[in-house]
Protein backbone atom coordinates (compact mmCIF):
# COMPACT_ATOMS: atom_id res chain seq x y z
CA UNK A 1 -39.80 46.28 -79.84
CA UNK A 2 -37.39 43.75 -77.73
CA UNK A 3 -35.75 44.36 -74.75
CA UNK A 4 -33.05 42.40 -74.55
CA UNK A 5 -32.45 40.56 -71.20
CA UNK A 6 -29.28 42.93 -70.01
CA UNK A 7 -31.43 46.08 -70.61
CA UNK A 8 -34.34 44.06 -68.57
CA UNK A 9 -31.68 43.98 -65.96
CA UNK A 10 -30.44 47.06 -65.95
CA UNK A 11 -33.94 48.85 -66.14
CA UNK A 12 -35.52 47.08 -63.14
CA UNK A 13 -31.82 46.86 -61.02
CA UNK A 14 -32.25 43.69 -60.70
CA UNK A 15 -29.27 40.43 -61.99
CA UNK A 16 -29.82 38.56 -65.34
CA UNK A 17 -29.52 35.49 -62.92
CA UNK A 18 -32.59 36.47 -61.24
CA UNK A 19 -34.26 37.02 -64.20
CA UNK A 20 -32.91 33.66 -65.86
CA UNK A 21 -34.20 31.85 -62.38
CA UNK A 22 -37.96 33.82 -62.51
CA UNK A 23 -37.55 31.87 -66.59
CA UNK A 24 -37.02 28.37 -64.84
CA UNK A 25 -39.84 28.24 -62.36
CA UNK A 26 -42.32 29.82 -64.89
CA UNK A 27 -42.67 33.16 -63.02
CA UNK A 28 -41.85 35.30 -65.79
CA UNK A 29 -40.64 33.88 -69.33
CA UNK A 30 -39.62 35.89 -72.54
CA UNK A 31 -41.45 36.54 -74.84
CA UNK A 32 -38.92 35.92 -77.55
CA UNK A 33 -34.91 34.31 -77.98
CA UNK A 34 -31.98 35.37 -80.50
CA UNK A 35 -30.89 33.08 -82.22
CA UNK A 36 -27.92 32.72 -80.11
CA UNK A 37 -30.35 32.03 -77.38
CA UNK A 38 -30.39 35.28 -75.32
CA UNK A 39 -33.58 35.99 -73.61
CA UNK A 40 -36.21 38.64 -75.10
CA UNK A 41 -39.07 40.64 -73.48
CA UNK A 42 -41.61 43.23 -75.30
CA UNK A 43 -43.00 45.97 -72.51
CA UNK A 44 -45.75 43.71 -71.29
CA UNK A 45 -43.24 41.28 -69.68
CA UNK A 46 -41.35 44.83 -68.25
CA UNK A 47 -45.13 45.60 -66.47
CA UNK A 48 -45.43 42.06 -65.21
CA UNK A 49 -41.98 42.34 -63.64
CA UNK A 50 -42.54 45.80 -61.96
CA UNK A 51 -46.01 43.77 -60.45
CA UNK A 52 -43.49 41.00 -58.99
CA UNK A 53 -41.28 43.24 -57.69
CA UNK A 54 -43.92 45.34 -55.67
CA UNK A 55 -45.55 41.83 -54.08
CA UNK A 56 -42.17 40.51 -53.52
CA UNK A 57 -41.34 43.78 -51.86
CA UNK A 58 -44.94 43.36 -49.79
CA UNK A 59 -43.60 39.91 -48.55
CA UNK A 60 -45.02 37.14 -50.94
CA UNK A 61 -43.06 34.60 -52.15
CA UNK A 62 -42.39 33.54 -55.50
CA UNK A 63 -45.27 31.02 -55.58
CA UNK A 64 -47.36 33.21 -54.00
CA UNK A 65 -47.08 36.04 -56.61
CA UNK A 66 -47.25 33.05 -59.68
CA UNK A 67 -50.39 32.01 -58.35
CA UNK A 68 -51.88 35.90 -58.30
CA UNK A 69 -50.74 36.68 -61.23
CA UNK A 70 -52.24 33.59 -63.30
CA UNK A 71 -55.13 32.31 -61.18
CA UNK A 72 -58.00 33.87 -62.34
CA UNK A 73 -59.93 33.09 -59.06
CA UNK A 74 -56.82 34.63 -56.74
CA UNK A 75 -59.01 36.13 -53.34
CA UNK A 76 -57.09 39.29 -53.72
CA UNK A 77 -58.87 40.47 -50.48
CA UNK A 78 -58.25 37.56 -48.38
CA UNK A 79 -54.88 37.65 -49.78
CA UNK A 80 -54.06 40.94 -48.69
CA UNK A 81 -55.58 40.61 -45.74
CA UNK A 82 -53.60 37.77 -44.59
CA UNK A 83 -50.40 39.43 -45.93
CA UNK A 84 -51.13 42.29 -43.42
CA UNK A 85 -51.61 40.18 -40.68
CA UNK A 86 -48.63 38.89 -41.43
CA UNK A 87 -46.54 41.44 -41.63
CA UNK A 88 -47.67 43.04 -38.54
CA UNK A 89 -46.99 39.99 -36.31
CA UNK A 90 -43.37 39.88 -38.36
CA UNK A 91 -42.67 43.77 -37.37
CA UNK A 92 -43.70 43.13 -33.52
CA UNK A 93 -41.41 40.04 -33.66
CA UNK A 94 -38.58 42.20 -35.22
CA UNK A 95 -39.41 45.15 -32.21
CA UNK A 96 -39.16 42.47 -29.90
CA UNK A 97 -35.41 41.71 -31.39
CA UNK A 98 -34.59 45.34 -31.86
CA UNK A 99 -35.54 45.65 -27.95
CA UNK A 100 -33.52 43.00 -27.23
CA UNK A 101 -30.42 43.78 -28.91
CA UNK A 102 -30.43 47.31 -27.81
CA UNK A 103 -30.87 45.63 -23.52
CA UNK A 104 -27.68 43.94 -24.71
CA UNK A 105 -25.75 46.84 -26.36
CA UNK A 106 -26.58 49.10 -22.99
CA UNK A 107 -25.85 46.05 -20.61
CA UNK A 108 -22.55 45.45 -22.49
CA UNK A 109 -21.43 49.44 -22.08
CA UNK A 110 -22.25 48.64 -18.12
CA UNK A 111 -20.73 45.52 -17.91
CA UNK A 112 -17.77 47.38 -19.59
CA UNK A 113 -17.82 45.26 -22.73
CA UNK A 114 -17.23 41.67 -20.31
CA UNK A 115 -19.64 39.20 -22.65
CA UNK A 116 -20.34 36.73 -19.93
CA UNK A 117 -21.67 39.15 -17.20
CA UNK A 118 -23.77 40.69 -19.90
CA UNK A 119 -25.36 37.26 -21.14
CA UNK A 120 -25.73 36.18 -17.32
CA UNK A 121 -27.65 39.35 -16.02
CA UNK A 122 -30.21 39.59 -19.23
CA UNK A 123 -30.70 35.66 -18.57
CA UNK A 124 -31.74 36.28 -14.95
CA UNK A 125 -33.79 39.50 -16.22
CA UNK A 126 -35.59 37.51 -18.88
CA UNK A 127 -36.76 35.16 -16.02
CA UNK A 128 -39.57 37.35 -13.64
CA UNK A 129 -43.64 36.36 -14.69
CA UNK A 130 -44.73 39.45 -15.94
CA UNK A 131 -48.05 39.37 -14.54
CA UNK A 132 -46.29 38.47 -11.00
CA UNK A 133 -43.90 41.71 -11.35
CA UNK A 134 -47.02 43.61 -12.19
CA UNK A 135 -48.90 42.83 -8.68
CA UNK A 136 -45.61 42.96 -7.00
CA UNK A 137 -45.44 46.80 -8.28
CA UNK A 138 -48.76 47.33 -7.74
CA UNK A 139 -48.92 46.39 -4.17
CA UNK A 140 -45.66 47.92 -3.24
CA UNK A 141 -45.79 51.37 -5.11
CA UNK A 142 -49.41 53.95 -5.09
CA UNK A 143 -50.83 55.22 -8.09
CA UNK A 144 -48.86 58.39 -8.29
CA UNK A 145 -45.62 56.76 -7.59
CA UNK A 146 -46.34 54.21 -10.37
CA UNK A 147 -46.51 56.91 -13.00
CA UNK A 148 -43.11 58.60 -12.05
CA UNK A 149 -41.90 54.70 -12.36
CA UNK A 150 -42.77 55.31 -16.50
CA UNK A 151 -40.07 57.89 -15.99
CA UNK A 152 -37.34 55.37 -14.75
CA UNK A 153 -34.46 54.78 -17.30
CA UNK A 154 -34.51 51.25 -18.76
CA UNK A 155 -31.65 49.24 -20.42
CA UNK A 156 -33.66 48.21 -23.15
CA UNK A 157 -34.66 52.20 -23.55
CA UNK A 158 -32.90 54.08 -26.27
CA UNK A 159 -33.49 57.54 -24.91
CA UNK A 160 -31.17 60.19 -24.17
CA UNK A 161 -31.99 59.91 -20.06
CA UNK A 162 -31.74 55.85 -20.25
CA UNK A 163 -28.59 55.99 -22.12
CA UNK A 164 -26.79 58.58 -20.17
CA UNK A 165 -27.84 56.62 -17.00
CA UNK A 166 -26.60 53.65 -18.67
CA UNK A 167 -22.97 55.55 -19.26
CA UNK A 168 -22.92 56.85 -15.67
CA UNK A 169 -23.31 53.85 -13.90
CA UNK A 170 -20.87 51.95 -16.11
CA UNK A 171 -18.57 54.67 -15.68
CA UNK A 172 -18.95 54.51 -11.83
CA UNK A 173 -18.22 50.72 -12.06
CA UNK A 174 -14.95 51.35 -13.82
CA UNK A 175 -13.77 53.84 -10.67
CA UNK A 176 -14.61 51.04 -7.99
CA UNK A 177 -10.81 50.64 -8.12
CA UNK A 178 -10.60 54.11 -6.83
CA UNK A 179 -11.43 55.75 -3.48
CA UNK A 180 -15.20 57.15 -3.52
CA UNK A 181 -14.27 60.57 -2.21
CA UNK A 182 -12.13 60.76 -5.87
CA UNK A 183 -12.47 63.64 -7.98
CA UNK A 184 -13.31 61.20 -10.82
CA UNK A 185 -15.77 59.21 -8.82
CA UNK A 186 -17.56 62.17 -7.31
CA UNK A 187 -18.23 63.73 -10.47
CA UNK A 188 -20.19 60.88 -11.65
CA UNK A 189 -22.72 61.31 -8.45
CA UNK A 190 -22.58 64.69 -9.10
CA UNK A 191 -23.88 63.89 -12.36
CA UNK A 192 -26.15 61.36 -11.62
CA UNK A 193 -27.72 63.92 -8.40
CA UNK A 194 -28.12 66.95 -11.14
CA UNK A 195 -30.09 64.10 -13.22
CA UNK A 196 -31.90 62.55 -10.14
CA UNK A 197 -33.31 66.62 -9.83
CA UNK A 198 -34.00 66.85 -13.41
CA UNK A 199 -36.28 63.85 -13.35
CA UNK A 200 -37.34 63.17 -10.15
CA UNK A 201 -37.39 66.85 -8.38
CA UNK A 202 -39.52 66.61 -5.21
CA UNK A 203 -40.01 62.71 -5.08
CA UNK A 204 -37.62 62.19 -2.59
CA UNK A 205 -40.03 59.24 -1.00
CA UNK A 206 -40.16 57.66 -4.05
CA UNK A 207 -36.58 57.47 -4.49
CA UNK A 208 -35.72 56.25 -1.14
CA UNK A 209 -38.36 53.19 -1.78
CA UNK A 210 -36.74 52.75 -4.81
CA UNK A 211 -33.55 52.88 -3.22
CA UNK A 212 -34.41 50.22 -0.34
CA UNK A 213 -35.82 48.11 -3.50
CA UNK A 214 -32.92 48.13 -5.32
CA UNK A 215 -30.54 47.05 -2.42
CA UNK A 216 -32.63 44.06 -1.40
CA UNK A 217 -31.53 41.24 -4.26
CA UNK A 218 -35.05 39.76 -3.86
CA UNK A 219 -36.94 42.83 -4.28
CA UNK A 220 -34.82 43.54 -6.66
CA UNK A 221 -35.52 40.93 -8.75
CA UNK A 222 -39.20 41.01 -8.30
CA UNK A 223 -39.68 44.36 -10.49
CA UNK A 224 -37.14 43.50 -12.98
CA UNK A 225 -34.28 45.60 -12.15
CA UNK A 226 -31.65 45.14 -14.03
CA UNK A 227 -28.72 42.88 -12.07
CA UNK A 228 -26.28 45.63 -9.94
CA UNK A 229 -23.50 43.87 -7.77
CA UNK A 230 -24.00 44.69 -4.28
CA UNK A 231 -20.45 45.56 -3.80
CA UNK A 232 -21.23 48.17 -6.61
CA UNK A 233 -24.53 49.34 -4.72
CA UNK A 234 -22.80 50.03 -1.13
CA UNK A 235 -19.86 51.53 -2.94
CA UNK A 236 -22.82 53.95 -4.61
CA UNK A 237 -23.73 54.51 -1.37
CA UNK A 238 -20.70 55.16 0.29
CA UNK A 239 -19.98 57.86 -2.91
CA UNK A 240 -23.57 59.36 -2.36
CA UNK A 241 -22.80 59.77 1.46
CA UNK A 242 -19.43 61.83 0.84
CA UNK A 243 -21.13 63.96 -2.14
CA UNK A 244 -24.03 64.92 0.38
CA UNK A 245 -21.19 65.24 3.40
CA UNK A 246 -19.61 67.59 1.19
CA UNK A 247 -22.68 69.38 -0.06
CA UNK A 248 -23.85 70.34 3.19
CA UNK A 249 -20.24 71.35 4.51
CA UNK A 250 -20.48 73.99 1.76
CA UNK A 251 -23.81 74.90 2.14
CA UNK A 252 -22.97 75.85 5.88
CA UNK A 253 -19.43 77.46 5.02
CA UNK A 254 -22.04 79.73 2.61
């Protein structure tokens, strides 16, 4: 029995012009024609197309999956082999990009959606040697204090704690306009003090190395922080200073 080539389309969900194109480069061919010319196919040619469309969907080409399904000598192993090589380097490469896009999604919410700041700071972040940021790490933070760094929220990250970090400081950027004794201002250190407790409870040392780090530009930029302005940084600190002022005024009034 014939299948014409619309029910060969409609079958597999694939075009008649893809099925017209795997005729013209020998791939797969009818088995029969109408006499008007329209393509036929018996259930053999059906099986041979379900085998193309599982290699194509493993990643061979077109001449790849001619070859295997003529050659008679075809190193299926070797094949295979070299088609899982591949496709493991591909998937790293497309991590890589999926790490990279998300760095620039989170640096654009923080750089409140200004394109050029964004493209500038992930230019200078891409720049450190890794190996050099590594010993610069290692010989300024202990053991202990290097495994609480694994905890530290990262802008290519797309946790809940990175993102949220992400938010807050982009939200304290937009309020720089705004004294830092401000309702709206001091609820973001608020925030960002309940978050500093839930993560870091206890590791106040660490923190205030981190701290000093993060305000020096060079040390900064030796363990890969991201970019921060240092106008933003004092006015952080000027917030912080107020929020703990105001802390400890209630914790005596108590």
């Amino acid at each position: 029995m014939y299948i014409h080539i619309h029910e060969l389309a409609r079958r597999t969900g694939m075009t008649v012009r893809t099925l017209r194109y795997y005729d013209s480069i020998d791939l797969l061919s009818p088995s029969s024609k109408t006499e008007g010319g329209h393509r036929l196919y018996v259930e053999e040619d059906l099986k041979k197309l379900q085998q193309i469309q599982f290699f194509k969907n493993m990643g061979y080409s077109l001449k790849e999956i001619r070859e295997m399904l003529t050659d008679e000598s075809w190193n299926w192993e070797h094949s295979l082999r070299n088609q899982l090589s591949y496709i493991i380097e591909e998937q790293q490469r497309l991590d890589s990009m999926a790490s990279s896009l998300r760095e620039m999604l989170n640096s654009l919410i923080m750089e409140q959606g200004n394109k050029q700041d964004t493209l500038e700071k992930l230019i200078q972040l891409s720049k450190p040697n890794m190996d050099r940021l590594r010993s610069y790490k290692e010989n300024r933070f202990s053991h202990d204090e290097l495994e609480l760094w694994e905890k530290l929220p990262r802008m290519q990250g797309n946790d809940p704690d990175s993102l949220e970090w992400i938010a807050l400081i982009g939200q304290l950027k937009s309020h720089m306009n705004e004294a830092p004794d401000s309702d709206k201002v001091q609820n973001v250190i608020r925030r960002m003090m309940e978050k500093q407790k839930e993560q870091f409870e206890g590791e106040d040392a660490f923190l205030d190395k981190l701290w000093d780090a993060r305000k020096s530009a060079q040390a900064s930029n030796e363990l890969g922080f991201y970019p921060l302005e240092p106008e933003l940084l004092s006015y952080m600190e000027e917030a912080y200073d107020i929020f703990m002022q105001n802390k400890s005024g209630l914790t005596h009034e108590s």
